[in-house]
PDB file of N, CA and C in Angstrom:
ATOM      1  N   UNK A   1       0.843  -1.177   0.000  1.00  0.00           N
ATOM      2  CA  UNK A   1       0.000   0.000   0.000  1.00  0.00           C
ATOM      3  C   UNK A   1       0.889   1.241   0.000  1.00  0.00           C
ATOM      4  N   UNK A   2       0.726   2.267  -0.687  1.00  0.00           N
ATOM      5  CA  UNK A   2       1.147   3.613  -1.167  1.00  0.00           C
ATOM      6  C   UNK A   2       1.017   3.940   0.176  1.00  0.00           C
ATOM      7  N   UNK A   3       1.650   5.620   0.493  1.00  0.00           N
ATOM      8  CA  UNK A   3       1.091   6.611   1.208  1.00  0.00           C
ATOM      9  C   UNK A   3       2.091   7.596   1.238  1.00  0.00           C
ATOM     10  N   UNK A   4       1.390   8.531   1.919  1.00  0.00           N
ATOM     11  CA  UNK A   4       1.892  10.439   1.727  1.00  0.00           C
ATOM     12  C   UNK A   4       2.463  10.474   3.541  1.00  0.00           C
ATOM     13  N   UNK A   5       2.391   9.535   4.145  1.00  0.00           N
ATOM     14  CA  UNK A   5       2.990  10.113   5.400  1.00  0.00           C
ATOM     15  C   UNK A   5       4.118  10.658   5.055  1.00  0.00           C
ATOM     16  N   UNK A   6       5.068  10.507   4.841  1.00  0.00           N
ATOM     17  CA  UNK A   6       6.331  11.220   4.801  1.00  0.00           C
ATOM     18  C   UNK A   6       5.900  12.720   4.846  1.00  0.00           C
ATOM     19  N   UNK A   7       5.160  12.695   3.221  1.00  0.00           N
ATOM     20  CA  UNK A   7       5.018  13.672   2.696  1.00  0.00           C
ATOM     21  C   UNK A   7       4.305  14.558   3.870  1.00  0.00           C
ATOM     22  N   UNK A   8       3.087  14.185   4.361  1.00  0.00           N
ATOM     23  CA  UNK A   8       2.480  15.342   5.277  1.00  0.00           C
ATOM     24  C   UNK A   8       3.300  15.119   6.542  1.00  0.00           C
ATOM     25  N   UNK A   9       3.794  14.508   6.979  1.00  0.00           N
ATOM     26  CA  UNK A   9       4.658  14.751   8.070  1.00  0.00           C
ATOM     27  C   UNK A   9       5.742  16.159   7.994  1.00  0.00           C
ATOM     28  N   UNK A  10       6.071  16.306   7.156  1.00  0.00           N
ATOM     29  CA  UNK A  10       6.897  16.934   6.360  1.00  0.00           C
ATOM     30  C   UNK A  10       6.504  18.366   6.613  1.00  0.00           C
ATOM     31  N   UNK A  11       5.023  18.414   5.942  1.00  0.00           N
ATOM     32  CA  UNK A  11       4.664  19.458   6.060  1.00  0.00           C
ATOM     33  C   UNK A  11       4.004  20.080   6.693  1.00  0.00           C
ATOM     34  N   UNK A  12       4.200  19.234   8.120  1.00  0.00           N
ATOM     35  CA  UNK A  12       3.536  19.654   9.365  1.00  0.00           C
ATOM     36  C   UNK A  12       4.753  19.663  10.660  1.00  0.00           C
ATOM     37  N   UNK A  13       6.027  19.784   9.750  1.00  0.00           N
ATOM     38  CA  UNK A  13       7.078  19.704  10.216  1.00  0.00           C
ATOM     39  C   UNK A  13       7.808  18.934  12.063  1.00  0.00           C
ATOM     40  N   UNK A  14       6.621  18.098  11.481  1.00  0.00           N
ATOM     41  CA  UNK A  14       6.780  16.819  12.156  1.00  0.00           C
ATOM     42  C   UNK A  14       7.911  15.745  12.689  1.00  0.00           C
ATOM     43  N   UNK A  15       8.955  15.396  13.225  1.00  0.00           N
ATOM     44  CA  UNK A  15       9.477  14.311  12.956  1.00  0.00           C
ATOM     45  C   UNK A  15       9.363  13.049  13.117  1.00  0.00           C
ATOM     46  N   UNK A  16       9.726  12.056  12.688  1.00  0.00           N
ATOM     47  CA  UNK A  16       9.284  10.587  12.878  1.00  0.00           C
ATOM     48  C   UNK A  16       8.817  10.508  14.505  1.00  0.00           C
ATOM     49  N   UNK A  17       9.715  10.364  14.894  1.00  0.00           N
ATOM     50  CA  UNK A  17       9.873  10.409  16.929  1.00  0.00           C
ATOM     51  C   UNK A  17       8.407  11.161  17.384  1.00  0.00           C
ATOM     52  N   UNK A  18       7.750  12.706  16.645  1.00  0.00           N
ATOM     53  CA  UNK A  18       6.925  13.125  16.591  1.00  0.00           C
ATOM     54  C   UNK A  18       5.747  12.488  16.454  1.00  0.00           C
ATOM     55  N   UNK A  19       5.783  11.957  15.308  1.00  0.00           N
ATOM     56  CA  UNK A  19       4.864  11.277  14.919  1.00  0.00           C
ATOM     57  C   UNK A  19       4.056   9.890  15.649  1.00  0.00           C
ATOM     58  N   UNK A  20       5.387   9.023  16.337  1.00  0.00           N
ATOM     59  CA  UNK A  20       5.486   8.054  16.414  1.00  0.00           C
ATOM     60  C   UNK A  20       4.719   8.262  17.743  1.00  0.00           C
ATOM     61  N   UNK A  21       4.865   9.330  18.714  1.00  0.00           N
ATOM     62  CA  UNK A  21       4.304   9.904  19.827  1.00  0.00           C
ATOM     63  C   UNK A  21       3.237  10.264  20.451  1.00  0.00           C
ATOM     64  N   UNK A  22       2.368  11.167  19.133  1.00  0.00           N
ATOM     65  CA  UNK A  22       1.174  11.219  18.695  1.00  0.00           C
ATOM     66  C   UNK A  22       0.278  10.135  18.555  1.00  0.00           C
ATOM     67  N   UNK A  23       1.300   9.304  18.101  1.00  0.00           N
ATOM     68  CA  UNK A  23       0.149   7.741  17.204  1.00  0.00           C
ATOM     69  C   UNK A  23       0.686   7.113  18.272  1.00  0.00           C
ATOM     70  N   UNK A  24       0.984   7.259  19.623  1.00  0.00           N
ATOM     71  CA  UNK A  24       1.510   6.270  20.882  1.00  0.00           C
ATOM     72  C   UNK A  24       1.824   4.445  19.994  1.00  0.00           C
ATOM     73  N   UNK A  25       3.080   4.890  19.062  1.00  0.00           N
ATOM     74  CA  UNK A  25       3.609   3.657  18.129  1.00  0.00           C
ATOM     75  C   UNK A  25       4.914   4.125  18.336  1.00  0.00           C
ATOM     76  N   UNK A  26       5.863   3.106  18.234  1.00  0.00           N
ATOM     77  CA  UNK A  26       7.239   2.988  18.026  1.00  0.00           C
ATOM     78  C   UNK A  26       7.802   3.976  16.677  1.00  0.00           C
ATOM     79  N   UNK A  27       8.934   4.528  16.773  1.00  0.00           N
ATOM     80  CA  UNK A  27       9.280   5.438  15.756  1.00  0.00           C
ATOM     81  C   UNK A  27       9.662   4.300  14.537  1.00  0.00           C
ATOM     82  N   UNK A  28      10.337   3.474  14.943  1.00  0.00           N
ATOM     83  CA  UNK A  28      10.594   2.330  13.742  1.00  0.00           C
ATOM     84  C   UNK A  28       8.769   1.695  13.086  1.00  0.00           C
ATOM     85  N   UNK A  29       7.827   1.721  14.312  1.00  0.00           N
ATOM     86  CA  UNK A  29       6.355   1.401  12.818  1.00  0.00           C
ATOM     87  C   UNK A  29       6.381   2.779  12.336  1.00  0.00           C
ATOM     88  N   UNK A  30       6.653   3.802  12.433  1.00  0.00           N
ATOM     89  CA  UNK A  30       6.450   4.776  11.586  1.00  0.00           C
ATOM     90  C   UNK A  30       7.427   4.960  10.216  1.00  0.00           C
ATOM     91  N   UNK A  31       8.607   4.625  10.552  1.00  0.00           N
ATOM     92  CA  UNK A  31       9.876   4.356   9.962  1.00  0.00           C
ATOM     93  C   UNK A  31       8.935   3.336   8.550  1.00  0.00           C
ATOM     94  N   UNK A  32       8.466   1.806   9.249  1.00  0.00           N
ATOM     95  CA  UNK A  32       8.049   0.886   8.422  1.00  0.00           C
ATOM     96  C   UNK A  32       6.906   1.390   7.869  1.00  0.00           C
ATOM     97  N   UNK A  33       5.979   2.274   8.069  1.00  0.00           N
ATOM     98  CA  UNK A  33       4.363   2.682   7.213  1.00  0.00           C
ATOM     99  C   UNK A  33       5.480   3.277   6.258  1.00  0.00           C
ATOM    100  N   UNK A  34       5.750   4.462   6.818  1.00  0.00           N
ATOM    101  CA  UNK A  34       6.592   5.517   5.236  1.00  0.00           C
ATOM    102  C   UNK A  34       7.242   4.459   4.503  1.00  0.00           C
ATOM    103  N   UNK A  35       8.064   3.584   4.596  1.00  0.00           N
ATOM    104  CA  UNK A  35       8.587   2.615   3.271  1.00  0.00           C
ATOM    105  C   UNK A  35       7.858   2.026   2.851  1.00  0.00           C
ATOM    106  N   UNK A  36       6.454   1.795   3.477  1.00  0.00           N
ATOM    107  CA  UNK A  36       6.403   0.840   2.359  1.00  0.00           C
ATOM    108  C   UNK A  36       6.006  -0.755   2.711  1.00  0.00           C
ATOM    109  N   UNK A  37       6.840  -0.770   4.148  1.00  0.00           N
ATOM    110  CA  UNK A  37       7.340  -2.366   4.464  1.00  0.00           C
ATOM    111  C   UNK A  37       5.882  -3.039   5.406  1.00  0.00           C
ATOM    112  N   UNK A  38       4.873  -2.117   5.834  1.00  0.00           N
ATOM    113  CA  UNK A  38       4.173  -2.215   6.805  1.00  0.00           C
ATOM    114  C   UNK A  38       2.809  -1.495   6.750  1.00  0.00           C
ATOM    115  N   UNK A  39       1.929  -2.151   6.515  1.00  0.00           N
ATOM    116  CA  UNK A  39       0.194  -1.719   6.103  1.00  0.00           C
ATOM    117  C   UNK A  39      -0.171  -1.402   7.658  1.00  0.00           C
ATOM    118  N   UNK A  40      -0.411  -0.539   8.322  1.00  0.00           N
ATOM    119  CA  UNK A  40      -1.224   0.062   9.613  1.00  0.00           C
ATOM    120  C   UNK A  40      -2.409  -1.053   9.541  1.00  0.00           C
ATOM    121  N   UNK A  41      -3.141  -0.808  10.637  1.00  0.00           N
ATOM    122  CA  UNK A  41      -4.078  -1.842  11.230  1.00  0.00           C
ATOM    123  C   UNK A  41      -4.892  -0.818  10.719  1.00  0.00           C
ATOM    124  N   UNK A  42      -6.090  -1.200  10.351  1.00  0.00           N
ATOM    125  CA  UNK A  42      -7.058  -0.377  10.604  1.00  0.00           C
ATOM    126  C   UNK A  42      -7.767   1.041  11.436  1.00  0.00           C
ATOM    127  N   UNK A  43      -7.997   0.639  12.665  1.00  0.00           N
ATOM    128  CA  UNK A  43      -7.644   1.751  14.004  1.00  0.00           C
ATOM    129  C   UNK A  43      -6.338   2.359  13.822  1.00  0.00           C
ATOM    130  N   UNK A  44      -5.676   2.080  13.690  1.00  0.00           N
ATOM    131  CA  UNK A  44      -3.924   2.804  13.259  1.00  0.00           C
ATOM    132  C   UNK A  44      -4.269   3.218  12.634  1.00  0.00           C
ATOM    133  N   UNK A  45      -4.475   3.524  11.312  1.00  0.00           N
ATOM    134  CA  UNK A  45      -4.981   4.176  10.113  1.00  0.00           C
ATOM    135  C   UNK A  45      -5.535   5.361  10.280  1.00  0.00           C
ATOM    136  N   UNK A  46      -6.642   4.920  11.005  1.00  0.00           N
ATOM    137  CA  UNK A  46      -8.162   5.623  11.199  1.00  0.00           C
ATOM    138  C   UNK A  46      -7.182   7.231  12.592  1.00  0.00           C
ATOM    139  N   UNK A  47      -6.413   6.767  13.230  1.00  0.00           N
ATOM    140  CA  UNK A  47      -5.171   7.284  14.334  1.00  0.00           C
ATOM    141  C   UNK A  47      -4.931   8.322  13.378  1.00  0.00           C
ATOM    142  N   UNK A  48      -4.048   7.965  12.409  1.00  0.00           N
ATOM    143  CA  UNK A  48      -3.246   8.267  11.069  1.00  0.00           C
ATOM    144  C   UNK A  48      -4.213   9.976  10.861  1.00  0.00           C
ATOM    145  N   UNK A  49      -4.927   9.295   9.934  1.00  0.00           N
ATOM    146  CA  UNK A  49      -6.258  10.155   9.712  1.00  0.00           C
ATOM    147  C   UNK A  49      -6.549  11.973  10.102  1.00  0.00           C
ATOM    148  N   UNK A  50      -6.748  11.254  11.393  1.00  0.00           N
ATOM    149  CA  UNK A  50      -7.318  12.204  12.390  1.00  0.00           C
ATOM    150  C   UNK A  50      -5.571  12.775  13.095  1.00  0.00           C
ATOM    151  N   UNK A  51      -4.639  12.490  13.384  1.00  0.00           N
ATOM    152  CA  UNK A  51      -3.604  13.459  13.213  1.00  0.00           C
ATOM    153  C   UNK A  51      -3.009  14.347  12.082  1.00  0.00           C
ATOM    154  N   UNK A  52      -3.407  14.133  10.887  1.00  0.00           N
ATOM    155  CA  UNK A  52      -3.666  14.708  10.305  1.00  0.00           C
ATOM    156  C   UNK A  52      -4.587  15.277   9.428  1.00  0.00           C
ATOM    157  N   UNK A  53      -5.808  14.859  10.335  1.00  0.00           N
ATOM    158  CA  UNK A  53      -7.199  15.734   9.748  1.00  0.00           C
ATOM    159  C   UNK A  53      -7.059  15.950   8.747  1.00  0.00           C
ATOM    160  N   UNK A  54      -7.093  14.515   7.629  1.00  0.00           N
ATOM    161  CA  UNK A  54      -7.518  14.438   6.328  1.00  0.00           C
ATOM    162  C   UNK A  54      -8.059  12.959   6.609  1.00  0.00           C
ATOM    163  N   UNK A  55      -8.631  12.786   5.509  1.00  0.00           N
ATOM    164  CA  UNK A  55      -9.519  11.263   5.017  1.00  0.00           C
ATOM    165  C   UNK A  55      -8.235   9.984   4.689  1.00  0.00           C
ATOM    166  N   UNK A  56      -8.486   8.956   5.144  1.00  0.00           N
ATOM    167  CA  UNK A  56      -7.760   8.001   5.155  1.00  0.00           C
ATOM    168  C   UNK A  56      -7.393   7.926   3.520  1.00  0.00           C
ATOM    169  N   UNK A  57      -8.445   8.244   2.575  1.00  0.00           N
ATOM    170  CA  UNK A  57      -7.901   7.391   1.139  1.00  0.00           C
ATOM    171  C   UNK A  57      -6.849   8.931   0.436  1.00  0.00           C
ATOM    172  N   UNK A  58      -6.919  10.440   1.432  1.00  0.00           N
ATOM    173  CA  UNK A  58      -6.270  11.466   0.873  1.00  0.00           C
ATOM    174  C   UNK A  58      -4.653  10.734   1.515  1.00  0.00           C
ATOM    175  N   UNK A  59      -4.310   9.665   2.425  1.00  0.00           N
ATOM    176  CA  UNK A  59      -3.425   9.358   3.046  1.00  0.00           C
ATOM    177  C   UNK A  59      -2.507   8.208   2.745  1.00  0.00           C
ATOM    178  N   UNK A  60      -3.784   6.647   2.293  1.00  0.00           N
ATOM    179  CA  UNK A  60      -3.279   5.798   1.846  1.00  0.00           C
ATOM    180  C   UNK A  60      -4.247   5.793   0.202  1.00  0.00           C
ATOM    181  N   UNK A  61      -2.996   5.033  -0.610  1.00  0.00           N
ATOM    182  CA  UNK A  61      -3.300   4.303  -1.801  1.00  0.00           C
ATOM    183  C   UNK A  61      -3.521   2.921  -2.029  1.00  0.00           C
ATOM    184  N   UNK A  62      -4.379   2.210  -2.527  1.00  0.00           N
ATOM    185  CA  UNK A  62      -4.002   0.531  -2.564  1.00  0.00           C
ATOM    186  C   UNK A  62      -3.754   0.324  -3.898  1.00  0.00           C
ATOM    187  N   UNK A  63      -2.253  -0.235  -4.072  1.00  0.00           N
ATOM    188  CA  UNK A  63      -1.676  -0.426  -5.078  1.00  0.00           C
ATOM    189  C   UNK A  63      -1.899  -1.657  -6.127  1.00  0.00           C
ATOM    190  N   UNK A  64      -2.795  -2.203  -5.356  1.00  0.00           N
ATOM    191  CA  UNK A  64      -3.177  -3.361  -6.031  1.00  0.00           C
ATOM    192  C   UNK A  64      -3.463  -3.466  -7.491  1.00  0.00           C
ATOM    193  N   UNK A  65      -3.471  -4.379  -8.243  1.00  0.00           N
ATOM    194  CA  UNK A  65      -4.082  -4.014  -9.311  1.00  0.00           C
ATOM    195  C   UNK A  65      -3.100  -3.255 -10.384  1.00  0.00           C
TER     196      UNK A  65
END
């Protein structure tokens, strides 16, 4: 699955450690959503979301297909 965390982290001048804090998650699952290596749970997601007060599908892509 795609996604823009980096990207809006970025521009909420955020850092991982930040992030990881917010979403009470380890800085390395945040590390693993931005690559790539690691699909969020659902509720994680939905976490995701709402720290950055946008819609889950403005956040993730499913590459499927």
């Amino acid at each position: 699955m795609k996604n823009h965390l980096k990207d809006l982290r970025g521009e909420k001048g955020w850092s991982q450690a930040a992030l990881a804090e917010r979403l009470d998650v380890s800085r390395q699952t945040v590390i693993s959503i931005e690559n790539g290596r690691y699909d969020p749970s659902l509720p994680l997601a939905f976490k995701i979301a709402r720290a950055f007060g946008r819609p889950i599908e403005e956040i993730f892509e499913d590459d499927a297909g």
